[in-house]
N, C-alpha and C. Protein backbone atom coordinates (compact mmCIF):
# COMPACT_ATOMS: atom_id res chain seq x y z
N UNK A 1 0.84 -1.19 0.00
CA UNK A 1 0.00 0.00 0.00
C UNK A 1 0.88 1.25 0.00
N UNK A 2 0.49 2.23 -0.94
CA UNK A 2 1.43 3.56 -0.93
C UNK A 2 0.95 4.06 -0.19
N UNK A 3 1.18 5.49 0.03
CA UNK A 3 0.62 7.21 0.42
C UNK A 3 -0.44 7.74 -0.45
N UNK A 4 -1.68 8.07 -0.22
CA UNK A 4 -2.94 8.04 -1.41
C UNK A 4 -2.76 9.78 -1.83
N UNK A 5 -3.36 9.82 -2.92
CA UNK A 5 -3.00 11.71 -3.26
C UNK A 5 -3.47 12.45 -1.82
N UNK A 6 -3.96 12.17 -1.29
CA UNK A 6 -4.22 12.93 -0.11
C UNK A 6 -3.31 14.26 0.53
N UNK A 7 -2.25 12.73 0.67
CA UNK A 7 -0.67 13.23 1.62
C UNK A 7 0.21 14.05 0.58
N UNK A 8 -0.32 13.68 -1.12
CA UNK A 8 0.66 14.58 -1.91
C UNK A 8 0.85 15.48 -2.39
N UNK A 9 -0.36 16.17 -2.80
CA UNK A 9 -1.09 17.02 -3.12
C UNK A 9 -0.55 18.15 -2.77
N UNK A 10 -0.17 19.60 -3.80
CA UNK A 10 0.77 20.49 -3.33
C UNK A 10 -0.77 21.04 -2.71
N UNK A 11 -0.71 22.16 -1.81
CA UNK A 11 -1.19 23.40 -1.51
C UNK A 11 -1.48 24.56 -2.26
N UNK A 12 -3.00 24.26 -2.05
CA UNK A 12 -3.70 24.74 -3.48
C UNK A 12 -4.04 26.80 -2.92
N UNK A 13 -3.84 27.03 -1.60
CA UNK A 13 -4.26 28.38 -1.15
C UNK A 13 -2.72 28.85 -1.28
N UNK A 14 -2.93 29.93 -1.62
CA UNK A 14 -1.59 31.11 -1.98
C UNK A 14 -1.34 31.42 -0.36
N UNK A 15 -0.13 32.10 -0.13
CA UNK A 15 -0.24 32.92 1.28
C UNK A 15 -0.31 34.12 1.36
N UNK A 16 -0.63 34.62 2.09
CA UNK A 16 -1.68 35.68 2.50
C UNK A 16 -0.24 36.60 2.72
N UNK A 17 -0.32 37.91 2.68
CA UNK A 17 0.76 38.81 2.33
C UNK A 17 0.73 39.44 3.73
N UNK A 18 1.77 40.64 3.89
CA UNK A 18 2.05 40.52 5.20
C UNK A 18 1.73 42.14 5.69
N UNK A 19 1.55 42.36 6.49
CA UNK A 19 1.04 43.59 7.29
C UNK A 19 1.76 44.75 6.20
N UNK A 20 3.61 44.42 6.34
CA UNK A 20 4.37 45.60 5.54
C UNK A 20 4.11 45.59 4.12
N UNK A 21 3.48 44.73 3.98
CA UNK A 21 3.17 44.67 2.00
C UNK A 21 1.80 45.89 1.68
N UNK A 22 1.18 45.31 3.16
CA UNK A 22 -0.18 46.16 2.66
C UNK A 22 0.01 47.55 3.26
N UNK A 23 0.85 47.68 4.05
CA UNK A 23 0.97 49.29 4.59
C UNK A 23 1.32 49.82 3.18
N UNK A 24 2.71 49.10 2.77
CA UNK A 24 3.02 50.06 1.73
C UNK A 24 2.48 49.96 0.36
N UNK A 25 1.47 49.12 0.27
CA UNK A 25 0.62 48.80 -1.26
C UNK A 25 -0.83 50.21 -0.94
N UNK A 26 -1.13 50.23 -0.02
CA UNK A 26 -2.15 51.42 0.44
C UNK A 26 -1.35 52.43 0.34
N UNK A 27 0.22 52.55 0.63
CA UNK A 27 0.76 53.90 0.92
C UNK A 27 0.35 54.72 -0.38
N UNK A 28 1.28 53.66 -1.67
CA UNK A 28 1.26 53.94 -3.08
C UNK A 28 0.16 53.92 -3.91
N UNK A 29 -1.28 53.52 -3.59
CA UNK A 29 -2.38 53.99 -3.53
C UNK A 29 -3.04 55.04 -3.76
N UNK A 30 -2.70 55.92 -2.12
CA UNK A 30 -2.92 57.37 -1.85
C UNK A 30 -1.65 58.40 -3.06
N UNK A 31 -0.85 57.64 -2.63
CA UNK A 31 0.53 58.76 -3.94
C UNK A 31 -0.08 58.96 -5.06
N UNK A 32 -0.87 57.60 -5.57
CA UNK A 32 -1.32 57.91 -7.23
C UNK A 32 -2.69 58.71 -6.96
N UNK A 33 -3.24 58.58 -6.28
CA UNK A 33 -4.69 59.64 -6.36
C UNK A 33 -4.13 61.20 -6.06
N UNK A 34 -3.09 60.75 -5.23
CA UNK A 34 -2.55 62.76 -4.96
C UNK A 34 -2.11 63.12 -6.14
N UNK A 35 -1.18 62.10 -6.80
CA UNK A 35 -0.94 62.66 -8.44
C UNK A 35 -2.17 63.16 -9.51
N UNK A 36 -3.24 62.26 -9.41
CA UNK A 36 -4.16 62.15 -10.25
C UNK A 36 -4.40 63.94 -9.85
N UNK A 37 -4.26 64.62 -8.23
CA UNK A 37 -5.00 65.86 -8.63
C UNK A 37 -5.72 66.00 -7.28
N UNK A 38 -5.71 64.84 -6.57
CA UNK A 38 -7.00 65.16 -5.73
C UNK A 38 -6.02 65.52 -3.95
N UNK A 39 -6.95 66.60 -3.20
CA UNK A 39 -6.17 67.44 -2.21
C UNK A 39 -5.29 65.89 -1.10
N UNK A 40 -4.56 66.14 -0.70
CA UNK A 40 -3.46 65.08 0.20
C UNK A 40 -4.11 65.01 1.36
N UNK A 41 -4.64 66.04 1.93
CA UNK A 41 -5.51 65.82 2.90
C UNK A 41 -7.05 65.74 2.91
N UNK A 42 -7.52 65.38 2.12
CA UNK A 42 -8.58 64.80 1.88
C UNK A 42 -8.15 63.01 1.72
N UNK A 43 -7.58 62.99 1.10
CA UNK A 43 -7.10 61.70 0.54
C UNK A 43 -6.29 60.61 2.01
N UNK A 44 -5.60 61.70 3.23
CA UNK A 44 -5.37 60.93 4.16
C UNK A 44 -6.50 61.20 5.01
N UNK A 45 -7.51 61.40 4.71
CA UNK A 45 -8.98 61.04 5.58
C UNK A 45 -9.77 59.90 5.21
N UNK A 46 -9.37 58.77 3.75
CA UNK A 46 -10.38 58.28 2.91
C UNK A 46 -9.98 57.04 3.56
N UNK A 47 -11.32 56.10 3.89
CA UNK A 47 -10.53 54.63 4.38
C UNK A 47 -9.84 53.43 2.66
N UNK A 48 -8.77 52.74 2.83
CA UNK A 48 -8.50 52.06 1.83
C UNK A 48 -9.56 51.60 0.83
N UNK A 49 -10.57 51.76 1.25
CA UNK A 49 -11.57 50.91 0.20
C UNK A 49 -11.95 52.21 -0.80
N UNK A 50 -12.26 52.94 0.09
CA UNK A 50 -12.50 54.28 -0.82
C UNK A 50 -11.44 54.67 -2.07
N UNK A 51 -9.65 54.95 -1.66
CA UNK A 51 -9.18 54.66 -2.50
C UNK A 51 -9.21 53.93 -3.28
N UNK A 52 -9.23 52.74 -3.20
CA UNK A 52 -9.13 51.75 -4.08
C UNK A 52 -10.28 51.98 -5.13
N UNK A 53 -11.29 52.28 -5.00
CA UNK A 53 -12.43 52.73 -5.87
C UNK A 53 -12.26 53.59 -6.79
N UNK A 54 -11.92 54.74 -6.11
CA UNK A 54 -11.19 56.04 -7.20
C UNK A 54 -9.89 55.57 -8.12
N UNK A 55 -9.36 54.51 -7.57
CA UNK A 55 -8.40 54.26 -8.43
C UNK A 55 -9.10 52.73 -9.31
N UNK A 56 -9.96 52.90 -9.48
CA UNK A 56 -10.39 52.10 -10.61
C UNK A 56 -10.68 52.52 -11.79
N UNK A 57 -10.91 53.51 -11.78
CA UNK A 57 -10.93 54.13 -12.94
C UNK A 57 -10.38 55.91 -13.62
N UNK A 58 -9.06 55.43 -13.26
CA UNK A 58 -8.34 57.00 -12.98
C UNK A 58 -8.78 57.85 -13.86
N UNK A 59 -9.08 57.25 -15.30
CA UNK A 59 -9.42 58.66 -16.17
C UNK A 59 -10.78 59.54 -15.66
N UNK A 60 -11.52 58.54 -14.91
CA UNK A 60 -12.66 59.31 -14.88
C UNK A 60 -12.65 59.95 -13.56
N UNK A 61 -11.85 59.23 -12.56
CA UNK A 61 -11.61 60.31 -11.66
C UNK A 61 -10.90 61.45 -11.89
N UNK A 62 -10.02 62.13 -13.05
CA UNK A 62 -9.35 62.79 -13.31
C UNK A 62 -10.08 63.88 -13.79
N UNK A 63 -10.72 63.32 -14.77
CA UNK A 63 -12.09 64.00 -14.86
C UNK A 63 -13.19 65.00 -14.14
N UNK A 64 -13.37 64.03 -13.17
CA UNK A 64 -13.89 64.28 -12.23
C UNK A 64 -13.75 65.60 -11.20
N UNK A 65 -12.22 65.33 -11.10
CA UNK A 65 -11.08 66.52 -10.27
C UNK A 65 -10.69 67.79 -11.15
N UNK A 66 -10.55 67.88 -12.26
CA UNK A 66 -10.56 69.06 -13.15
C UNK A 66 -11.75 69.63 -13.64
N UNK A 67 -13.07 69.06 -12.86
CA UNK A 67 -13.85 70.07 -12.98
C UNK A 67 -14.20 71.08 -12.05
């Protein structure tokens, strides 16, 4: 009797990234929306999700900010 695929089977979940990845993946986030135009302190009031939204579609947030 062998070892059944059970025991062999690589590990199918990725690993999960680490506190300093996401500080500084949010940092560079906020940098590109301050570029896009929009005030720095507004932008360090917005929670991550919010950024992340505006940066989905930069042209139209750009848009958005030059009016």
């Amino acid at each position: 009797m062998g070892i059944g695929r059970k025991f062999t089977k690589t590990v199918l979940t990725r690993p999960s990234k680490g506190g300093s990845a996401k500080k500084q993946r949010q940092r560079q986030h906020r940098e590109r929306l301050v570029a896009l135009g929009m005030d720095e302190a507004k932008v360090a009031k917005m929670d991550p999700k919010k950024v992340r939204d505006y940066l989905k579609y930069p042209k139209k947030t750009e848009a958005m900010l030059s009016k």
